[in-house]
Protein backbone atom coordinates (compact mmCIF):
# COMPACT_ATOMS: atom_id res chain seq x y z
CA UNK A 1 -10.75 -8.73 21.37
CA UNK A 2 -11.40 -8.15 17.54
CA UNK A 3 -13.35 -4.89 16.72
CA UNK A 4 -16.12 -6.04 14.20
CA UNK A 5 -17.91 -3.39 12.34
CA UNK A 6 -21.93 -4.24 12.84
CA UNK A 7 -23.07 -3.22 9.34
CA UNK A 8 -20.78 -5.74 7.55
CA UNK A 9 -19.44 -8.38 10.28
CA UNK A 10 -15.88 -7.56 8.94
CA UNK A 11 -13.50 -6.90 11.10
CA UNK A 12 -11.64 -3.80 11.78
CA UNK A 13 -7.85 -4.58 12.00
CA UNK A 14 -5.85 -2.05 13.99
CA UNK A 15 -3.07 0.13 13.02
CA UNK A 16 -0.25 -2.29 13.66
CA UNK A 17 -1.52 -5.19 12.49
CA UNK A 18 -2.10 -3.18 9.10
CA UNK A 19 1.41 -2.51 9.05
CA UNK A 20 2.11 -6.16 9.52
CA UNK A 21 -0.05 -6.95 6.86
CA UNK A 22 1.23 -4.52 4.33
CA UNK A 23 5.11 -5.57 5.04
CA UNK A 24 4.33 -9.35 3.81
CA UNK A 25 2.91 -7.75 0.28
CA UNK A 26 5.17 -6.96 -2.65
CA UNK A 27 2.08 -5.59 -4.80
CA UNK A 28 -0.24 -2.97 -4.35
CA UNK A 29 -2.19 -0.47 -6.55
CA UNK A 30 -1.54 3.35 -6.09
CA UNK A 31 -4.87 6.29 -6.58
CA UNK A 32 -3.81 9.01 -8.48
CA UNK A 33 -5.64 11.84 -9.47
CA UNK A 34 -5.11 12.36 -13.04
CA UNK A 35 -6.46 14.95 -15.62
CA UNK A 36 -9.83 13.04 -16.21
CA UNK A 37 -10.02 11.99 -12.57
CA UNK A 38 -9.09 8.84 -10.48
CA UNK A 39 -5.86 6.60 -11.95
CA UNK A 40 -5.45 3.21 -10.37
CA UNK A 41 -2.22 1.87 -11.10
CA UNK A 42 -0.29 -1.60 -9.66
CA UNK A 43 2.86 -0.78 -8.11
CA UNK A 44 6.03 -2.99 -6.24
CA UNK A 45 5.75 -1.72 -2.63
CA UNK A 46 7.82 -1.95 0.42
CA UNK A 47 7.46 -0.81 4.31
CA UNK A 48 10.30 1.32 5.50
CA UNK A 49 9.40 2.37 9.11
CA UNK A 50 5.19 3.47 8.68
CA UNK A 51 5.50 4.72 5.29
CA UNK A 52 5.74 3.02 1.95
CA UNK A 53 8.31 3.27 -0.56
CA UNK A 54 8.32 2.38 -4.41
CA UNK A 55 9.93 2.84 -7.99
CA UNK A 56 8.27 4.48 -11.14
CA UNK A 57 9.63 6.01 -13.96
CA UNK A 58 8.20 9.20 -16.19
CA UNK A 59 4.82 8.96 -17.50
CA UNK A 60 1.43 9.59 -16.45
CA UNK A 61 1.41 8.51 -12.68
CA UNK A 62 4.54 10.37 -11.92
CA UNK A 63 2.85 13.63 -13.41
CA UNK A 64 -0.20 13.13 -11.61
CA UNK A 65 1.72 12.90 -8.62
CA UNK A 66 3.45 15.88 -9.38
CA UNK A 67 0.26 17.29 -9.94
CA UNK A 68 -1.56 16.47 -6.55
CA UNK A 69 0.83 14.70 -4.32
CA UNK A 70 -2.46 12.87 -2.34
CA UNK A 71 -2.55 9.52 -2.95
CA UNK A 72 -4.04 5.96 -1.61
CA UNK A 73 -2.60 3.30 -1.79
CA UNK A 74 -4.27 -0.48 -1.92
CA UNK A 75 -3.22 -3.72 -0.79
CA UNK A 76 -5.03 -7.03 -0.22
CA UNK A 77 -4.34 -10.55 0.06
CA UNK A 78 -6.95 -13.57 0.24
CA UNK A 79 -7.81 -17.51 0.01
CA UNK A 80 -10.28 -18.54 -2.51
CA UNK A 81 -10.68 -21.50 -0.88
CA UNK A 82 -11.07 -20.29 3.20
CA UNK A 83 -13.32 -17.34 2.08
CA UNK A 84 -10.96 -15.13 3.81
CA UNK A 85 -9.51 -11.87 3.10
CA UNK A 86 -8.01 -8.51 4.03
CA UNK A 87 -7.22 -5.11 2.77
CA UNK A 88 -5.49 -2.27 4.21
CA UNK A 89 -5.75 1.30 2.25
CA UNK A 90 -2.70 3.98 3.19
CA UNK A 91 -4.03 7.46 2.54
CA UNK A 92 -1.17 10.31 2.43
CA UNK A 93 1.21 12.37 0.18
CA UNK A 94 3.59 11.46 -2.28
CA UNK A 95 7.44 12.99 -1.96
CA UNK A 96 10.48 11.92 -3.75
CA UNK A 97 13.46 10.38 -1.75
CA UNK A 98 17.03 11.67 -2.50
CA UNK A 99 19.92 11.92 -0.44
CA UNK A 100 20.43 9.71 2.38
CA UNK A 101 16.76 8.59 2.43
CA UNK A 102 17.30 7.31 -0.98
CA UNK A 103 20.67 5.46 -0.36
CA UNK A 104 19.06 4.05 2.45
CA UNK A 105 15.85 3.44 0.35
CA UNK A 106 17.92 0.86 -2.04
CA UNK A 107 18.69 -1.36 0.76
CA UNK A 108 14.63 -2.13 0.95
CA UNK A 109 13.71 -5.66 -1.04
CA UNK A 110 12.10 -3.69 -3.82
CA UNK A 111 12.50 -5.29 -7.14
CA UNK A 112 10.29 -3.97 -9.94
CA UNK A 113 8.24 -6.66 -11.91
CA UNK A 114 7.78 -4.74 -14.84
CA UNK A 115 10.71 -3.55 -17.60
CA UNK A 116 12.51 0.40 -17.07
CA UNK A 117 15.04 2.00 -14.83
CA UNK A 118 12.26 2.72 -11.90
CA UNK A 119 14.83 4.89 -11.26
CA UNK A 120 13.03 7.70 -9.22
CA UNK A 121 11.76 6.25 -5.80
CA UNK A 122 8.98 7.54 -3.76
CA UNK A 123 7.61 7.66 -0.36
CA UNK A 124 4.13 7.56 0.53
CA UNK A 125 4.15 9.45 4.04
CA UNK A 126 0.60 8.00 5.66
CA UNK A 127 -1.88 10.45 7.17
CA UNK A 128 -3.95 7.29 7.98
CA UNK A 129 -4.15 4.05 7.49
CA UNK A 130 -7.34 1.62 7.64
CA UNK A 131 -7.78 -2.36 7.51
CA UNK A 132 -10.78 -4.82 7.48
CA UNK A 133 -10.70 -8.49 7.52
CA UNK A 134 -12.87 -11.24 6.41
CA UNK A 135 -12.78 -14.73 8.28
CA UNK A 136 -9.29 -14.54 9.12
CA UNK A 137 -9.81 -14.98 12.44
CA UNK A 138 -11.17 -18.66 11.68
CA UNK A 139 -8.31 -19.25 9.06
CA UNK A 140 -5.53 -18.21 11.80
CA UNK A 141 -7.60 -20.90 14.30
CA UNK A 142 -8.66 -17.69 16.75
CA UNK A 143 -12.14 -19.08 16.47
C-alpha cells in the first residue's frame, strides 16, 4: 500500500524503490555549499551499492566540497504527457575514492557528458535518502 503524504497527495516512495529509481538515471544535480552559499551543479551519476559515485575535475565544486563535504544530491525523471513524475534527493558527505574502491569504481557505467579528464571520482556516502511521486502509480497501471 502506497504511503501518500495528505498535504500534497504525492506519494512517498520508500527507501528501496528510491534506490531503484536513482540506478535507471545517468544525470543528476549535486548542492554544494560554496563561498556565497548554495551551488547547484549537473553531474553523471551512478549507484554502486547505496551510495553514489561520480567524476569532476578541479574547479569550484570540487573546492566547495573540499570545503564542506555535505552535499545533496537531485535526481528526477517525468512524462510531460502522463503528468507523472518523481524525485529522489540523497543527503550525505562527499569523500574521494582511491585504492581499490576506485579501481573498482571504473568498472561502474559512468561516462562523463561534458569535455575534461573527470579524473578524480567521488562517493556520496547517504545519511538519508527521500522520494515522492506524482501519478506514477496510474502510469505503471497500479490504479
Amino acid at each position: 500500500m502506497a504511503q501518500i503524504d495528505p498535504r500534497n497527495w504525492m506519494e512517498i516512495l520508500p527507501a528501496q524503490e528510491c534506490w531503484r529509481l536513482l540506478a535507471e538515471c545517468s544525470v543528476g544535480r549535486i548542492a554544494v555549499v560554496g563561498p556565497d552559499g548554495p551551488e547547484i551543479y549537473p553531474i553523471n551519476i551512478a549507484v554502486d551499492a547505496e551510495s553514489v559515485v561520480f567524476r569532476t575535475d578541479p574547479g569550484s565544486k570540487l573546492a566547495a566540497m573540499a570545503t564542506d563535504p555535505r552535499v545533496s544530491l537531485e535526481a528526477d525523471g517525468f512524462d510531460i504527457e502522463e503528468r507523472s513524475g518523481w524525485s529522489v534527493v540523497v543527503t550525505g558527505r562527499i569523500v574521494e575514492l582511491g585504492g581499490d574502491e576506485l579501481i573498482a569504481a571504473q568498472e561502474l557505467p559512468l561516462e562523463p557528458w561534458t569535455i575534461g579528464d573527470k579524473a578524480r571520482w567521488l562517493r556520496l556516502q547517504p545519511l538519508r535518502i527521500s522520494g515522492r511521486a506524482i501519478g506514477l502509480r496510474a502510469s505503471r497501471g497500479y490504479l
